[in-house]
Structure formats: structure tokens, C-alpha cells
Protein backbone atom coordinates (compact mmCIF):
# COMPACT_ATOMS: atom_id res chain seq x y z
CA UNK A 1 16.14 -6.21 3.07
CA UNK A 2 18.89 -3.51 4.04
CA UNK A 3 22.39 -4.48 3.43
CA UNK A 4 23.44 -2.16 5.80
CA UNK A 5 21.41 -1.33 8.49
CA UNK A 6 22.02 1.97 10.94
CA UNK A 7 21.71 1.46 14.55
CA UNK A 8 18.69 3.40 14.47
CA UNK A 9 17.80 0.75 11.80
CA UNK A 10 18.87 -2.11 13.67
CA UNK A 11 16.59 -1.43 16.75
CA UNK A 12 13.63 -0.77 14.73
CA UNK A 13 13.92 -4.26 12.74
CA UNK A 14 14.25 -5.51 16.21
CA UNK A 15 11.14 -3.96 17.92
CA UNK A 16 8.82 -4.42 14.65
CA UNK A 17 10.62 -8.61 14.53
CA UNK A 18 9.15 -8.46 18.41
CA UNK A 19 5.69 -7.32 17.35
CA UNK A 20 5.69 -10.26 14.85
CA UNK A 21 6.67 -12.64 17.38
CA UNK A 22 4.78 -11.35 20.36
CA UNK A 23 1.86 -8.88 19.69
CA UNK A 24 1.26 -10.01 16.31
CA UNK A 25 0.96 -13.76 15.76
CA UNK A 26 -1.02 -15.45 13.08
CA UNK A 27 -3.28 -16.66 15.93
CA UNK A 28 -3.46 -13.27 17.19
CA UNK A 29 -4.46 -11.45 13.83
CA UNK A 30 -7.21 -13.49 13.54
CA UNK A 31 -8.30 -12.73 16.88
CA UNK A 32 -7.80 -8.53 15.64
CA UNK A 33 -10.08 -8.77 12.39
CA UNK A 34 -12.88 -8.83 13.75
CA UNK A 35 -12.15 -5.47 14.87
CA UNK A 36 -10.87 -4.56 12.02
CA UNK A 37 -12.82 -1.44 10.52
CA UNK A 38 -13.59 0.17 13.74
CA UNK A 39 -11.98 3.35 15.21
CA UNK A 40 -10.74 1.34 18.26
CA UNK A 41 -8.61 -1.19 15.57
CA UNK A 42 -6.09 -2.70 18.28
CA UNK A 43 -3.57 -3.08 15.49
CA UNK A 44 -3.88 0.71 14.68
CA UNK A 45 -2.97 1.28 18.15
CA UNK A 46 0.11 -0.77 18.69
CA UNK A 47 1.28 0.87 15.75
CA UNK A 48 1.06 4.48 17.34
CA UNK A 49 2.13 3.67 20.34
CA UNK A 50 5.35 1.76 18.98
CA UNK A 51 5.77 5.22 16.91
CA UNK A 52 5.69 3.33 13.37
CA UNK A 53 2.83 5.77 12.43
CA UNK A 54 5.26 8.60 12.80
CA UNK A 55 8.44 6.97 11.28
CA UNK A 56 8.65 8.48 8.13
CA UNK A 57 6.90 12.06 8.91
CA UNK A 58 8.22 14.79 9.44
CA UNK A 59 9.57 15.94 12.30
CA UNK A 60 7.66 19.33 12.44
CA UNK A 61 4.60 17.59 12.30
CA UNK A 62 4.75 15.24 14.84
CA UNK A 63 6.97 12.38 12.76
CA UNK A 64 10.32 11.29 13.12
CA UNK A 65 11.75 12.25 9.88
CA UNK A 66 12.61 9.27 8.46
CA UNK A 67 13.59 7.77 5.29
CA UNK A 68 12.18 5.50 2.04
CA UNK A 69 14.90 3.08 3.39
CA UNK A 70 12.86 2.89 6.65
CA UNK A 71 9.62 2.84 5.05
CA UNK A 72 11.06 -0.56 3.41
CA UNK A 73 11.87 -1.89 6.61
CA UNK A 74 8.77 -1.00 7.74
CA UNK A 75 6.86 -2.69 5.18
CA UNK A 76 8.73 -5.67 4.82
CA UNK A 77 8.01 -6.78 8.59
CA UNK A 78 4.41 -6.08 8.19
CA UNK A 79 4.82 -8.38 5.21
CA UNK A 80 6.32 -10.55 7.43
CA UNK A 81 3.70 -10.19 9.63
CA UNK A 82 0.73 -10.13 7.10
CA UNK A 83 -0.66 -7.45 9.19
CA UNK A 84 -3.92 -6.11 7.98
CA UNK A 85 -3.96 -1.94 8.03
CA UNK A 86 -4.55 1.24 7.11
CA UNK A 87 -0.93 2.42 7.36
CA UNK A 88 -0.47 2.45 3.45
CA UNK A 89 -3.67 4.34 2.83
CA UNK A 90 -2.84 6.57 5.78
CA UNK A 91 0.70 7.46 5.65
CA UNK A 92 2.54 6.96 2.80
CA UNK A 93 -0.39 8.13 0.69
CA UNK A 94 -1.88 10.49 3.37
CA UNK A 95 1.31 11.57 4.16
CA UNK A 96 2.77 11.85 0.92
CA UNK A 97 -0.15 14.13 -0.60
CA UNK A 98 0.32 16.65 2.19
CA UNK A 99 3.39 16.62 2.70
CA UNK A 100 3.95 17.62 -0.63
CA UNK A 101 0.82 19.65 -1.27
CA UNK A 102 -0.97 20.39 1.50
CA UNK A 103 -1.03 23.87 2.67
CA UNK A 104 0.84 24.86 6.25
CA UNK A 105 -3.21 24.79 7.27
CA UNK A 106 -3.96 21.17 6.57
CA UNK A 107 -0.23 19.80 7.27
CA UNK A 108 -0.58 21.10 10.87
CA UNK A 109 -3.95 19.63 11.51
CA UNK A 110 -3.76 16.61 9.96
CA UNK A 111 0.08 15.04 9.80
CA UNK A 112 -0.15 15.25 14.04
CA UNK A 113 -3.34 13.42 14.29
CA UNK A 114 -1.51 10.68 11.70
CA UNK A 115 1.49 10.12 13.47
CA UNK A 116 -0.38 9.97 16.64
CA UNK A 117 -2.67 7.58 15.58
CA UNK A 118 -5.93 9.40 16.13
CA UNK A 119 -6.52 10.33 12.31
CA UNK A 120 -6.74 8.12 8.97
CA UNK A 121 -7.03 9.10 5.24
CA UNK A 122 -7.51 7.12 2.44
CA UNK A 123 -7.11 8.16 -1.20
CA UNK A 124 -10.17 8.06 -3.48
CA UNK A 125 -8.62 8.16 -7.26
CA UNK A 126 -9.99 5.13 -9.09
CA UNK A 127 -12.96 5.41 -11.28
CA UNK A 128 -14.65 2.55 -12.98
CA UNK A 129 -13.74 3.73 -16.24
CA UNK A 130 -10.15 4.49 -15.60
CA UNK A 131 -8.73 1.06 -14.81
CA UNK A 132 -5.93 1.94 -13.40
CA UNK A 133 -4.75 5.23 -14.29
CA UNK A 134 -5.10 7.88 -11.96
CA UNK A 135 -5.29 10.52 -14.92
CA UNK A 136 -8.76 9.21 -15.93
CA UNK A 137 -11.29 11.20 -14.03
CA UNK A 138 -14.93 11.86 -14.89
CA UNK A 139 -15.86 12.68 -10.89
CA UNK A 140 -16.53 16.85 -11.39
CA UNK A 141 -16.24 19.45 -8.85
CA UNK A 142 -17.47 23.16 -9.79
CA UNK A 143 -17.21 26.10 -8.31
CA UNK A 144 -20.10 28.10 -6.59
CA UNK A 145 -19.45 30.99 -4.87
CA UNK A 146 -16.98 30.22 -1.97
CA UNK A 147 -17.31 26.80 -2.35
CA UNK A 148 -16.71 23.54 -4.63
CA UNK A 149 -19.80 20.87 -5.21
CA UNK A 150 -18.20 18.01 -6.28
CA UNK A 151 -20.34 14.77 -8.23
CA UNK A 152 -19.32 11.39 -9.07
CA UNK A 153 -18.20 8.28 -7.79
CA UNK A 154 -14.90 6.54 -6.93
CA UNK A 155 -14.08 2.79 -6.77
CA UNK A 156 -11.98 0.72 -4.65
CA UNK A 157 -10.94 3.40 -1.96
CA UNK A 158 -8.66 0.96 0.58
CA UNK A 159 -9.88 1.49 3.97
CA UNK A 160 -12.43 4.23 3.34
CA UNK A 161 -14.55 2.80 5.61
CA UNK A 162 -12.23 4.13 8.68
CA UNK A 163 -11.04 7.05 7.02
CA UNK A 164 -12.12 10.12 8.95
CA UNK A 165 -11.21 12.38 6.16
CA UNK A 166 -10.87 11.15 2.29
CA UNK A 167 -8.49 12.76 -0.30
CA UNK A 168 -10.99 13.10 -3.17
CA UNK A 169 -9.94 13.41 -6.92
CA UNK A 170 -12.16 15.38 -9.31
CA UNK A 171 -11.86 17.54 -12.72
CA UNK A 172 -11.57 20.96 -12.60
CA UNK A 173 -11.21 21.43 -16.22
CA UNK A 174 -10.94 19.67 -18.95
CA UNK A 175 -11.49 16.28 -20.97
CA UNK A 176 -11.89 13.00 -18.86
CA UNK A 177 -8.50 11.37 -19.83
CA UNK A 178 -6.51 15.42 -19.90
CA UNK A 179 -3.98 15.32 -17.32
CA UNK A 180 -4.27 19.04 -16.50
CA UNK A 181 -7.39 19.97 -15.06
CA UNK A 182 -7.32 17.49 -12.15
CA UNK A 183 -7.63 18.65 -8.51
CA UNK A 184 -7.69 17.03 -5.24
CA UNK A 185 -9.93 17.85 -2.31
CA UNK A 186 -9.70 16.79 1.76
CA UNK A 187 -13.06 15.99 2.47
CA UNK A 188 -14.27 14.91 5.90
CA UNK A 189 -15.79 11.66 6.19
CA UNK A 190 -19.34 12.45 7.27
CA UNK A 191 -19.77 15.13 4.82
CA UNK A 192 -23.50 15.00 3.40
CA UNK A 193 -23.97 13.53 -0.02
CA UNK A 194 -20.81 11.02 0.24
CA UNK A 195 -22.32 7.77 0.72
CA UNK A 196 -20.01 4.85 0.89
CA UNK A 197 -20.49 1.12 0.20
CA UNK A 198 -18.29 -1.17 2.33
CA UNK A 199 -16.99 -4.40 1.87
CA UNK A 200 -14.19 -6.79 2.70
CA UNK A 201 -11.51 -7.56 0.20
CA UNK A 202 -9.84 -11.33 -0.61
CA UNK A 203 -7.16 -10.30 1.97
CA UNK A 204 -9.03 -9.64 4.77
CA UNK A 205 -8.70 -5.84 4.25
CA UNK A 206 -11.62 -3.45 3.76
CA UNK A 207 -12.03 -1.15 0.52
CA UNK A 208 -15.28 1.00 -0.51
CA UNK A 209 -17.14 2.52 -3.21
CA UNK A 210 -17.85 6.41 -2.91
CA UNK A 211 -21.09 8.12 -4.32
CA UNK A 212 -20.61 12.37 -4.55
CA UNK A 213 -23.82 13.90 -4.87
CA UNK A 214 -23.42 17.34 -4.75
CA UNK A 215 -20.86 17.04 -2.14
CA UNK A 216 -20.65 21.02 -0.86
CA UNK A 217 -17.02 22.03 0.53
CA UNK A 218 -15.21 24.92 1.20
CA UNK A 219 -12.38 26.40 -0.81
CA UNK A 220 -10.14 25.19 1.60
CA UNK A 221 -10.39 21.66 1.08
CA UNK A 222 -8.61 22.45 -1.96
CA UNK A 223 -4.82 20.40 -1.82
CA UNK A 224 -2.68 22.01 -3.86
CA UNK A 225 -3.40 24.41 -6.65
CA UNK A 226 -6.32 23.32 -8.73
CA UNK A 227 -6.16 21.89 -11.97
CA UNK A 228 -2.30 20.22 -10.80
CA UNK A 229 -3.00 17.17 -9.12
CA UNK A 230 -2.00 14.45 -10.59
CA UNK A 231 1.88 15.16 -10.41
CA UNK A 232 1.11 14.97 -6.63
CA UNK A 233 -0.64 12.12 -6.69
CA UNK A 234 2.13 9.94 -9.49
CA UNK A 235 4.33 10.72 -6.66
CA UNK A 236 2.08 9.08 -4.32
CA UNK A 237 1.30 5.81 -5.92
CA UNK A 238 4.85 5.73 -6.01
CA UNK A 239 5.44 5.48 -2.98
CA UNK A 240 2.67 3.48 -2.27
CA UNK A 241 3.75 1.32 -5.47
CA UNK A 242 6.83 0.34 -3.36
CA UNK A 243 6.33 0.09 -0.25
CA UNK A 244 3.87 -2.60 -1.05
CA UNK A 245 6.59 -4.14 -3.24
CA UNK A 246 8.66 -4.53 0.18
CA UNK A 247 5.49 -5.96 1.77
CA UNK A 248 5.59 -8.16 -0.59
CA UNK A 249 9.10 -9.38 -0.24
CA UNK A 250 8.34 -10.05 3.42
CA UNK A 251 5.37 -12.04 2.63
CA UNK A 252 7.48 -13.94 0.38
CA UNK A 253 10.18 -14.30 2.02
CA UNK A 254 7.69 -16.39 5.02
CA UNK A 255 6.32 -18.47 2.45
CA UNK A 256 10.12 -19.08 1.37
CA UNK A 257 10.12 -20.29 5.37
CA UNK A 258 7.49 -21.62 6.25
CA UNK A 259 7.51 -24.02 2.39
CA UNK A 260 11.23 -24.90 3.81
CA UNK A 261 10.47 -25.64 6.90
CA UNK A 262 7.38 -27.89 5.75
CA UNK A 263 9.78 -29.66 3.40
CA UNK A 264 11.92 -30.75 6.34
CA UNK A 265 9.11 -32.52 8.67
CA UNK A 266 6.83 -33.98 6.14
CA UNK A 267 7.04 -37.28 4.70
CA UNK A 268 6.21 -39.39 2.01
CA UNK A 269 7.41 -42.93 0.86
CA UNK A 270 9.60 -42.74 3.71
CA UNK A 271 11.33 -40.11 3.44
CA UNK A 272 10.91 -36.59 4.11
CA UNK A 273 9.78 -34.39 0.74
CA UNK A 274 13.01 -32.43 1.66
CA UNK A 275 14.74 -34.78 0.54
CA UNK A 276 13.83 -35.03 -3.34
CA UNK A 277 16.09 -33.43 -5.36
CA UNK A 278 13.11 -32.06 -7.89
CA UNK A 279 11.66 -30.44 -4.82
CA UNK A 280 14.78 -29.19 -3.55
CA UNK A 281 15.60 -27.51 -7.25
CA UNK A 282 11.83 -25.82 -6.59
CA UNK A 283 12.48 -24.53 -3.12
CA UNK A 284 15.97 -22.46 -4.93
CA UNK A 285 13.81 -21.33 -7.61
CA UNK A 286 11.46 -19.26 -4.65
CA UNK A 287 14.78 -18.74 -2.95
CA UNK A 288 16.03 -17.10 -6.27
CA UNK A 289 12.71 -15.09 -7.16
CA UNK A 290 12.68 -14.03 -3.60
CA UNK A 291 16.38 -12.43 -4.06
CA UNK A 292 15.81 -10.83 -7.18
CA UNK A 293 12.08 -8.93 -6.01
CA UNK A 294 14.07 -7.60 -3.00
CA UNK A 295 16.33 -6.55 -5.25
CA UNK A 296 14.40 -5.02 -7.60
CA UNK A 297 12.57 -3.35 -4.42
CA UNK A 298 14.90 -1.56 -3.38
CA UNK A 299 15.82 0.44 -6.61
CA UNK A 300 12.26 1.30 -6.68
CA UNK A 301 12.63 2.66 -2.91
CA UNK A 302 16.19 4.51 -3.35
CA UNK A 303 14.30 6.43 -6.90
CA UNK A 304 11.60 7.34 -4.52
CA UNK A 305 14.34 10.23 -3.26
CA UNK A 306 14.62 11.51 -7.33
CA UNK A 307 13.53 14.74 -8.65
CA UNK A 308 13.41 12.92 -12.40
CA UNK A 309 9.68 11.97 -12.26
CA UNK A 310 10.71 9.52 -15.07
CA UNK A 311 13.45 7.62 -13.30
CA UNK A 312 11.22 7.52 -10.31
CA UNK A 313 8.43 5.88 -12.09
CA UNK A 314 10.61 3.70 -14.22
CA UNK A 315 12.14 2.24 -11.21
CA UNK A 316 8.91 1.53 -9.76
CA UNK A 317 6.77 0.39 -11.92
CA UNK A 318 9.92 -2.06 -13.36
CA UNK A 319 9.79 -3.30 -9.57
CA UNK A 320 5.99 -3.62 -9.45
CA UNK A 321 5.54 -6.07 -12.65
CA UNK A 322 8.44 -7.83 -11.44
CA UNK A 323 7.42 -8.52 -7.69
CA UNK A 324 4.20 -8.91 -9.20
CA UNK A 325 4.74 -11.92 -11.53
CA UNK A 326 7.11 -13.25 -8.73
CA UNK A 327 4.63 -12.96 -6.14
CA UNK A 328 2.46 -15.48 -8.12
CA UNK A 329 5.12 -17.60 -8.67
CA UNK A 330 6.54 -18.06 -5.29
CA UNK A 331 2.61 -17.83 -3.70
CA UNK A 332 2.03 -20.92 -6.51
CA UNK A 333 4.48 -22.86 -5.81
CA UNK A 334 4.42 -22.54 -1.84
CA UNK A 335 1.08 -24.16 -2.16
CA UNK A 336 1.53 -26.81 -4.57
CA UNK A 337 4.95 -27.54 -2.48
CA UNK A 338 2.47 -27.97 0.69
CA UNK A 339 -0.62 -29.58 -0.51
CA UNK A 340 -4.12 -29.15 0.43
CA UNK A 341 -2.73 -27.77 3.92
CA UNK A 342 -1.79 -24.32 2.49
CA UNK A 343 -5.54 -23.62 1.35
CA UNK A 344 -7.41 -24.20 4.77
CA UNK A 345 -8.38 -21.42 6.93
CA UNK A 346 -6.31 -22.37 10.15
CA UNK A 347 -2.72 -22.63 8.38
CA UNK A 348 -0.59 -19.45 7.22
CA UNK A 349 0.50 -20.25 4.24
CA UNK A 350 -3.22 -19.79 2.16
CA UNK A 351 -3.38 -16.41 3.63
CA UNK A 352 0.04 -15.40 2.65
CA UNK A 353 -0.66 -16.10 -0.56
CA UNK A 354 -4.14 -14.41 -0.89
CA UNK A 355 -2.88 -11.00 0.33
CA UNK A 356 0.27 -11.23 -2.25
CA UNK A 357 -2.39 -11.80 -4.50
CA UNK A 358 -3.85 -8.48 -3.67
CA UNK A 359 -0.36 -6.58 -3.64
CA UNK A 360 -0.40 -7.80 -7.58
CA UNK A 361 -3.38 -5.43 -8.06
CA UNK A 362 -3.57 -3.09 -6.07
CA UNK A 363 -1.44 0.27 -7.51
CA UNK A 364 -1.55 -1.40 -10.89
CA UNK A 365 -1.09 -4.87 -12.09
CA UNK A 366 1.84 -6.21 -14.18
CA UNK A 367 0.67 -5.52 -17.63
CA UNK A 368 -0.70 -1.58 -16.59
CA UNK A 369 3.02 -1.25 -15.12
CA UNK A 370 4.83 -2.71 -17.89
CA UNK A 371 3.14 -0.05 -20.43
CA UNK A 372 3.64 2.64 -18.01
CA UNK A 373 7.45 1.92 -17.96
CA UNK A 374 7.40 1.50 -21.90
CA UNK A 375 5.45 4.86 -22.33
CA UNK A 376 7.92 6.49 -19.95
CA UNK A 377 10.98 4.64 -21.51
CA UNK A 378 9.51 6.32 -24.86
CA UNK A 379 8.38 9.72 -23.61
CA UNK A 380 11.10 12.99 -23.99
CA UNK A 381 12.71 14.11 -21.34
């Protein structure tokens, strides 16, 4: 996906291209989900132990400082790789929120346990009501004495089944759709009155729902200053908003593959399909729509670095609708190019296109990205 790739760069496409081939097979990953969900996830592990946890950390925290350009490389092999985990949830959320709002308390007790692998988060924002919009919050948290008691339930949380602590959104003050007035609390996992309801997604990932019932929790919890969340947590779904974009690319760019590939070896009347000029037209259409998402992609990853929180979210949320529609239309035509194959259980192609599927919605689909460029596009400066 990088033009221009540092050596730094160079050896970590080649160690995460080796994982791929090696440690993470298709045959393999199926072997790993039914793991998946449990502390001991084998995946989880590789990944801290190959120090892809701590890439883009900091390096005062444990990380190794660094950039969106090697989050993108990241995320494009474990496109590549379809690789089912928390990392997403974990660290470029996680990571983001703290990093950017988290007191010197909670970045020193929780970015460590991250990089090392022995810590996940996962970010509880949506709300049934709220679509997709992370300003819509009716979950409350009020203050009683020393502490906050926070009521409500969240949707959708991805992987807050294994998170050991959640990053909780809740109202303050104010009207359910007012973006002042939000805050954002850590809140350990086992905390009474948090109740969670677990269940696998299309992809093979997990997600759950959260139920706050007088959730108690100290003061401390508190990330950020209360009332100003959802600044810090735009910039999150960002981030989160483009690195799945690369994922994307690197799923697409192995259906581009394996579709090509497919083309070459089977045959009908003959000959093989490769060999039809209407299918070879299709195959440089996906080539094409696979060119212009990584494209795309990587604008949204270099605004990441901006300080103009409307040039950031412009550039991402331009890159989401686009990768999204492509991602249907490359995942589409990859199957109908392969037949009933791509759809059965055993082959790669089916699964490829289930989790791009998921990348579509998850973040935001195209039509809530399209107004949130249009409204941003139309908003002063």
C-alpha cells in the first residue's frame, strides 16, 4: 500500500507477509476461532510477541512510536490475512482515547498492559437510538459524592466480551443529541451492574450488548474532562475509520488474487474462463476499484496526522463510503466470477467477502459517511 517503504517498513511487511504465510493460514484461522473470545486467544499472542501490539504506541508507554503509515501496513496484512481480533478495538481505539485523554494515571497502567498483550479495551459508544453517531447518547452517569453511577445500555461493543476494561460513553449534561455534555469513563470489566450479552458477528468476530444499572465508579475513571468527550472520541473513529479502510484494501486486494488465479485453472467449453474477454474486462474493473480504495486509503491515513478536525474527517469519511461501495463491488463480483465455490465454508473467498461486508458497517456505512462529509463540507471553519 506504501509507495515508499522505510527499511524499518520493509522488515515489518516482511515479518507480518511471514505470519500470513506461516502462522496464519486460512486453515490455521479456522483452527484459532474456536478460541477466539478467551483470554488465552493464540492470535492475540502472536501478535504481542511479534510486537504489532506495540507498533504504533508510544514509546514511553511500552510502544514503539510508530506512525498512521505503519498502522496501514499493519492493517492491510491482517486484511490480507483476514485475521479475526481485537487489535482495532484495543489499540487504535484503546490507544487512541488515552493517548489523547487519559490522565498520566491511566496511560501508565493501561498503554503497558496493551502493548504487551496482557490488557484489551473495547469502546462502548453506540446506542440503539443513535445509529451511528457517536454524539447521540441517552446512557446517564451522575454524580454522588466521590463517585459517578452510570445507567443505560450500549449496542454493538466489538470484542467486549474479552475486554478487561470498557471505555464507556455517558451524558453528563445535557440533551440526548447535544454534543457538549458527553463524558467517557474506564470501567473494569467485572464491575457489578454491567451485564453483557455476547454473540458472534457475520465475520466470525464477537461484539456485545452492555446493560448499566447503576454502575458505581470512582471519580477516577473519568477520561478526560467531563462533559468533552466526543472530540476525543471523532478522533478515534477516525482512526479506527481507516485503518479498517486499509484492512479492507488487503482483503480486496486477495480476492483480486485469489478471483485471478481461479480464472487461470478453471475451465469451461474448453477453455479456461481466463480466457474470455468479458471476464477478463471484469477482473480490470476489481483491479481498478482495488487501486482507487488504496488510494483513497491512504489520504484518509496521512489526515489522521491533521490538527483541522474537518480535513481529518473529510478525508476519512470520503475514504470510508468509497472503500465501502467498492468493497461490495469487488466482494460481488469475486463471487459471481467463482461460482457456487466462493460461498462454501471450506474455500476463502466466501469469507473474504463476509468480513468486507462487515468493514462496510462497522464505523459508519456509506450513506452515514457521505452526510457526515457533506455536513462537514458545509459547516464554518
Amino acid at each position: 500500500m506504501i509507495a515508499n517503504l522505510t527499511e524499518e517498513q520493509r522488515l515489518l511487511q516482511e515479518s507480518l507477509e511471514r505470519f500470513r504465510q506461516l502462522d496464519y493460514t486460512f486453515e490455521k484461522r479456522r483452527a484459532h476461532l474456536a478460541k477466539l473470545g478467551a483470554q488465552d486467544d493464540p492470535a492475540w499472542a502472536m501478535l504481542a510477541e511479534m510486537g504489532w501490539l506495540a507498533a504504533t504506541l508510544p514509546e514511553e508507554h511500552g510502544g514503539l512510536g510508530g506512525s498512521n503509515a505503519d498502522l496501514a501496513l499493519l492493517m492491510e496484512q491482517f486484511g490480507r490475512a483476514l485475521l479475526v481480533s481485537a487489535f482495532v478495538p484495543s489499540v487504535v481505539l484503546g490507544g487512541t482515547i488515552l493517548r489523547r485523554a487519559g490522565t498520566a494515571a491511566q496511560r501508565a497502567a493501561h498503554l503497558p498492559a496493551i502493548a504487551e498483550g496482557r490488557e484489551k479495551l473495547a469502546l462502548a459508544y453506540l446506542e440503539s437510538t443513535g445509529q451511528h453517531a457517536p454524539g447521540v447518547v441517552t446512557t446517564r452517569a451522575a454524580r454522588d459524592g466521590g463517585d459517578f453511577v452510570i445507567d443505560g445500555a450500549k449496542t454493538a461493543v466489538l470484542y467486549g466480551n474479552c475486554a478487561d476494561h470498557l471505555l464507556i460513553t455517558a451524558r453528563t449534561s445535557g440533551g440526548d443529541a447535544d454534543a457538549a455534555g458527553i463524558s467517557l469513563f474506564l470501567v473494569p470489566a467485572g464491575t457489578p451492574g454491567l451485564s453483557a450479552d455476547t454473540y458472534r458477528t457475520h465475520d466470525d468476530g464477537w461484539a456485545a450488548n452492555l446493560a448499566l444499572t447503576s454502575v458505581r465508579v470512582p471519580a477516577s475513571a473519568l477520561v478526560g474532562a467531563e462533559g468533552s468527550a466526543l472530540p476525543t472520541i471523532e478522533v478515534a473513529l477516525d482512526a479506527g475509520a481507516a485503518a479498517l479502510c486499509a484492512e479492507a484494501v488487503g482483503a480486496m486486494w486477495t480476492l483480486h488474487d485469489l478471483t485471478l488465479d481461479y480464472l487461470k485453472v478453471r475451465k469451461q467449453f474448453g477453455a479456461t474462463l481466463g480466457s474470455f474477454q468479458a471476464l477478463q474486462h471484469r477482473m480490470v474493473d476489481i483491479y481498478m476499484r482495488c487501486q482507487l480504495a488504496q488510494s483513497a486509503t491512504m489520504a484518509a491515513v496521512a489526515a489522521l496526522d491533521s490538527s483541522d478536525a474537518r480535513m481529518r474527517g473529510r478525508a476519512v469519511s470520503a475514504a470510508k463510503a468509497l472503500v465501502g461501495r467498492t468493497a461490495r463491488q469487488v466482494g460481488e463480483d469475486a463471487v459471481q466470477l467463482h461460482g457456487g465455490i466462493a460461498m462454501t465454508d471450506e474455500y476463502a473467498a466466501g469469507h473474504y467477502f463476509k468480513r468486507l461486508a462487515m468493514i462496510r458497517l462497522t464505523f459508519g456505512d456509506e450513506e452515514f459517511h457521505l452526510d457526515r462529509y457533506r455536513s462537514l463540507e458545509e459547516s464554518p471553519r
